[in-house]
N, C-alpha and C. Protein backbone atom coordinates (compact mmCIF):
# COMPACT_ATOMS: atom_id res chain seq x y z
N UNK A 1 -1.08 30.02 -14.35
CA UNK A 1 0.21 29.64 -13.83
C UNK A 1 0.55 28.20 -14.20
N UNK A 2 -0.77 27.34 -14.33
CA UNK A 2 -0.28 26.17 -14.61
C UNK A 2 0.44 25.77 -16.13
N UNK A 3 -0.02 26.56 -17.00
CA UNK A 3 0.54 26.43 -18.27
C UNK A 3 2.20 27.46 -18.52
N UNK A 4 2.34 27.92 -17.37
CA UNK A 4 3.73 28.18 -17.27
C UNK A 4 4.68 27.01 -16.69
N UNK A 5 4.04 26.00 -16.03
CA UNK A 5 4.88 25.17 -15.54
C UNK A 5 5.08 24.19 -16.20
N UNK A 6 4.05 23.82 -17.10
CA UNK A 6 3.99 22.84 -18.30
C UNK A 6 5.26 23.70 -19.52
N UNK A 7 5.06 24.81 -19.82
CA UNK A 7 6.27 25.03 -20.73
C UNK A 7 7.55 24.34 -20.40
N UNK A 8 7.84 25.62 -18.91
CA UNK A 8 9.27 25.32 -18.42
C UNK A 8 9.76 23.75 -18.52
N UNK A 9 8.74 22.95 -17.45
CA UNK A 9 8.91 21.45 -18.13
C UNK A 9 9.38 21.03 -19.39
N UNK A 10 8.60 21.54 -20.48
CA UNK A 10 8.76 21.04 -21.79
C UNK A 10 10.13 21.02 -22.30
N UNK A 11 10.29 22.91 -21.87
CA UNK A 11 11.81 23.35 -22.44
C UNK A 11 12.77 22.35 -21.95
N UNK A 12 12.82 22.23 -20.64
CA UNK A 12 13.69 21.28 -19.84
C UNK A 12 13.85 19.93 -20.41
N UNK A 13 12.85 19.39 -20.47
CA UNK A 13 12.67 17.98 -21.60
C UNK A 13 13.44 18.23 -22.88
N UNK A 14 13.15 18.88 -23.63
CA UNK A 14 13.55 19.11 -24.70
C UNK A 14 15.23 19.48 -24.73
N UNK A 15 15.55 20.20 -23.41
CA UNK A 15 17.09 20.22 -23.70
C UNK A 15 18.17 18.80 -22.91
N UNK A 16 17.19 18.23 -21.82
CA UNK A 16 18.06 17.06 -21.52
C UNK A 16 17.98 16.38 -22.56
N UNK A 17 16.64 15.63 -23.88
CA UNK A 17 17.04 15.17 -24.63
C UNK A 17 18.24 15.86 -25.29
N UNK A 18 18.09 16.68 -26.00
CA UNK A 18 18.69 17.15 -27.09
C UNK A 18 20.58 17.04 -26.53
N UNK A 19 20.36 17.27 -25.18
CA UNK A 19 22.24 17.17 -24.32
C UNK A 19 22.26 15.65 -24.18
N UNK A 20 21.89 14.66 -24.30
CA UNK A 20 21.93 13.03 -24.03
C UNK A 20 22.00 12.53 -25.44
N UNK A 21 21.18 13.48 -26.79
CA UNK A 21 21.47 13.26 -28.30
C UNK A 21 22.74 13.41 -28.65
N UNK A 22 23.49 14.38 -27.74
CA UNK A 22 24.80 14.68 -28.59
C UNK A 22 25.96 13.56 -27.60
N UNK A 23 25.57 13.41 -26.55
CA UNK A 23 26.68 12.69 -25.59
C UNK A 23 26.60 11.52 -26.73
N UNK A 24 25.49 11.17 -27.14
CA UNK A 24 25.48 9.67 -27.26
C UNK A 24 26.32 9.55 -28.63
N UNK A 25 26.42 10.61 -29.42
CA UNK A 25 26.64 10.92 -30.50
C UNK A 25 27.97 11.01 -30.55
N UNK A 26 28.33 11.66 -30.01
CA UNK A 26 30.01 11.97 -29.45
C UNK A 26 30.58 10.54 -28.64
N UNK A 27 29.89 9.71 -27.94
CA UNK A 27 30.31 8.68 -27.51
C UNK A 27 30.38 7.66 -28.62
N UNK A 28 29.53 7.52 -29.59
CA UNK A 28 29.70 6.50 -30.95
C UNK A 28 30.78 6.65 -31.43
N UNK A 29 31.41 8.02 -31.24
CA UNK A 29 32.41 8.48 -32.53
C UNK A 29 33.57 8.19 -32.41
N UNK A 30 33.86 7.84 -31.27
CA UNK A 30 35.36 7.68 -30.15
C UNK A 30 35.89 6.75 -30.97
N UNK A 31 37.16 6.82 -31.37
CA UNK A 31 38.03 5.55 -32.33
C UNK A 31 38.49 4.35 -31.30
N UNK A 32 38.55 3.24 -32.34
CA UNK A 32 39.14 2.28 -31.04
C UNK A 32 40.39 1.81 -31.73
N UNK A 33 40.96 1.38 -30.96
CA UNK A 33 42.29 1.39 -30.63
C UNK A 33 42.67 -0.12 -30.56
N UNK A 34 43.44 -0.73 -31.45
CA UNK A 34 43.97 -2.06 -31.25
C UNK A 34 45.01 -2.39 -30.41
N UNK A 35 44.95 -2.89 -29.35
CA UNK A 35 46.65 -3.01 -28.97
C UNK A 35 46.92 -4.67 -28.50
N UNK A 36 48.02 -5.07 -28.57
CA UNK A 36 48.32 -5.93 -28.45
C UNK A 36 48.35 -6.66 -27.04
N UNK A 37 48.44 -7.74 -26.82
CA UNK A 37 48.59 -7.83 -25.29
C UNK A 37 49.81 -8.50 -25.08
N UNK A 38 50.48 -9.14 -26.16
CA UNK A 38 51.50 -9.54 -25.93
C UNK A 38 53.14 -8.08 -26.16
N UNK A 39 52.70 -7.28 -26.43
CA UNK A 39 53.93 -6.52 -27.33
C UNK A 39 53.32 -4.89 -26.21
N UNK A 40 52.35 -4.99 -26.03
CA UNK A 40 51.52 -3.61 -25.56
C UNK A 40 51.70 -2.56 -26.34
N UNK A 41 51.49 -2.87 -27.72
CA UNK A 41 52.23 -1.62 -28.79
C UNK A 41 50.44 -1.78 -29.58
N UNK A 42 50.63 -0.27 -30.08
CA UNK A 42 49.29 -0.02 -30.48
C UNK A 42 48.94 -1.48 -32.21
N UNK A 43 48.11 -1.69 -32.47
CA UNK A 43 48.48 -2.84 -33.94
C UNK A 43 47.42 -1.69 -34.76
N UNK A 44 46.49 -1.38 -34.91
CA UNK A 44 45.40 -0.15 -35.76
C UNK A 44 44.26 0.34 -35.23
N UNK A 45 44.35 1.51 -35.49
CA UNK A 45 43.14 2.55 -35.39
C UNK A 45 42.09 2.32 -35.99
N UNK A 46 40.89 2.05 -35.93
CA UNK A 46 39.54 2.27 -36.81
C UNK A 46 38.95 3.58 -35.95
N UNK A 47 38.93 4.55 -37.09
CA UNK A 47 38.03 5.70 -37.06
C UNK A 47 36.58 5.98 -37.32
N UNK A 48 35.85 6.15 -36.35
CA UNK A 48 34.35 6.15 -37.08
C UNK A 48 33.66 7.28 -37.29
N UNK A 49 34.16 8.85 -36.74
CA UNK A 49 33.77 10.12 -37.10
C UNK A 49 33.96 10.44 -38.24
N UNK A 50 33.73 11.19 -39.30
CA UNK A 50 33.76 11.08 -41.09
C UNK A 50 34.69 12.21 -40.38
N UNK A 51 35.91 12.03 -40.79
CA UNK A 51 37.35 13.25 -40.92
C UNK A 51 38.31 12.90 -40.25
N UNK A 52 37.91 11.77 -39.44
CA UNK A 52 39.21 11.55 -37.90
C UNK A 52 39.64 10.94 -38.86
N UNK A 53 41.37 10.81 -38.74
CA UNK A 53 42.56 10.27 -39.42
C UNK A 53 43.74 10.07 -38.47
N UNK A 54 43.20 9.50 -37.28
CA UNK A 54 44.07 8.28 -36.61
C UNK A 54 44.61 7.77 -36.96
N UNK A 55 45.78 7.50 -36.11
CA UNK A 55 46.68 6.49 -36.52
C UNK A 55 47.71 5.84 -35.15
N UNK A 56 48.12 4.79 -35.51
CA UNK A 56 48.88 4.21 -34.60
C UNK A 56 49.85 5.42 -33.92
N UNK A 57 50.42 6.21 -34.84
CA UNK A 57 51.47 7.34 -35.12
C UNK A 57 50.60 8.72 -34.53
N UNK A 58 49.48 8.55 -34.38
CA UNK A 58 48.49 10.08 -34.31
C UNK A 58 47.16 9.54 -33.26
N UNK A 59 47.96 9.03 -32.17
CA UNK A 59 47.02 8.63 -31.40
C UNK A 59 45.80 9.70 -30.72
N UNK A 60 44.27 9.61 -30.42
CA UNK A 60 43.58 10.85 -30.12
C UNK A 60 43.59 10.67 -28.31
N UNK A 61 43.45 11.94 -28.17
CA UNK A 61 43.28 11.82 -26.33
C UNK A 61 42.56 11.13 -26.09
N UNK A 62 41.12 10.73 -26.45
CA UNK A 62 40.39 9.81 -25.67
C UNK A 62 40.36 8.84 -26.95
N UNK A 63 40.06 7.40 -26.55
CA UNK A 63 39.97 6.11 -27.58
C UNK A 63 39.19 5.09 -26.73
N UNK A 64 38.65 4.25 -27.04
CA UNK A 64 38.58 2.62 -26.44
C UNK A 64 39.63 2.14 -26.94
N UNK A 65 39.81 1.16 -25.80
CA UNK A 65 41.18 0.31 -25.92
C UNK A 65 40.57 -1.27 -25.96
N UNK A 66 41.24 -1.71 -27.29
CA UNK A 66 40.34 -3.58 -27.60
C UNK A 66 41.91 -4.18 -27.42
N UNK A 67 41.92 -4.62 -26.54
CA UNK A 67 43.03 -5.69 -26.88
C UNK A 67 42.54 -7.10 -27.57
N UNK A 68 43.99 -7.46 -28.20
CA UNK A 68 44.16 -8.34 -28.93
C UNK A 68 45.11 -8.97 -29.44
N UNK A 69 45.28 -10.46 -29.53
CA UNK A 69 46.31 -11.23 -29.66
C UNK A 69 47.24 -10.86 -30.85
């Protein structure tokens, strides 16, 4: 019985990493967002997922927001 509890463990280990690999992964990828602080109008997108094609014009639902002068 004890080497059944050592699996289950393992599996469990193995999938919180593998679900905390992809958050973190998916959290890198998030574009950020320039905006102004004087005008509050977006100034450029930097995209860091290979395909996202953001834009001031094509804003994504989620972003970081950097303000800047």
């Amino acid at each position: 019985m004890k080497g059944l509890y050592e699996v289950m463990f393992g599996t469990a280990a193995v999938l919180v990493v593998m679900i905390w690999s992809q958050v973190l992964a998916d959290t890198l990828d998030i574009p950020e967002v320039y905006t102004s602080t004087l005008t509050q109008q977006c100034e450029r997108v930097i995209n860091y997922a290979e395909g996202d094609e953001y834009s001031c014009d094509n804003l994504p639902e989620v972003y970081n927001k950097v303000w800047v002068r």
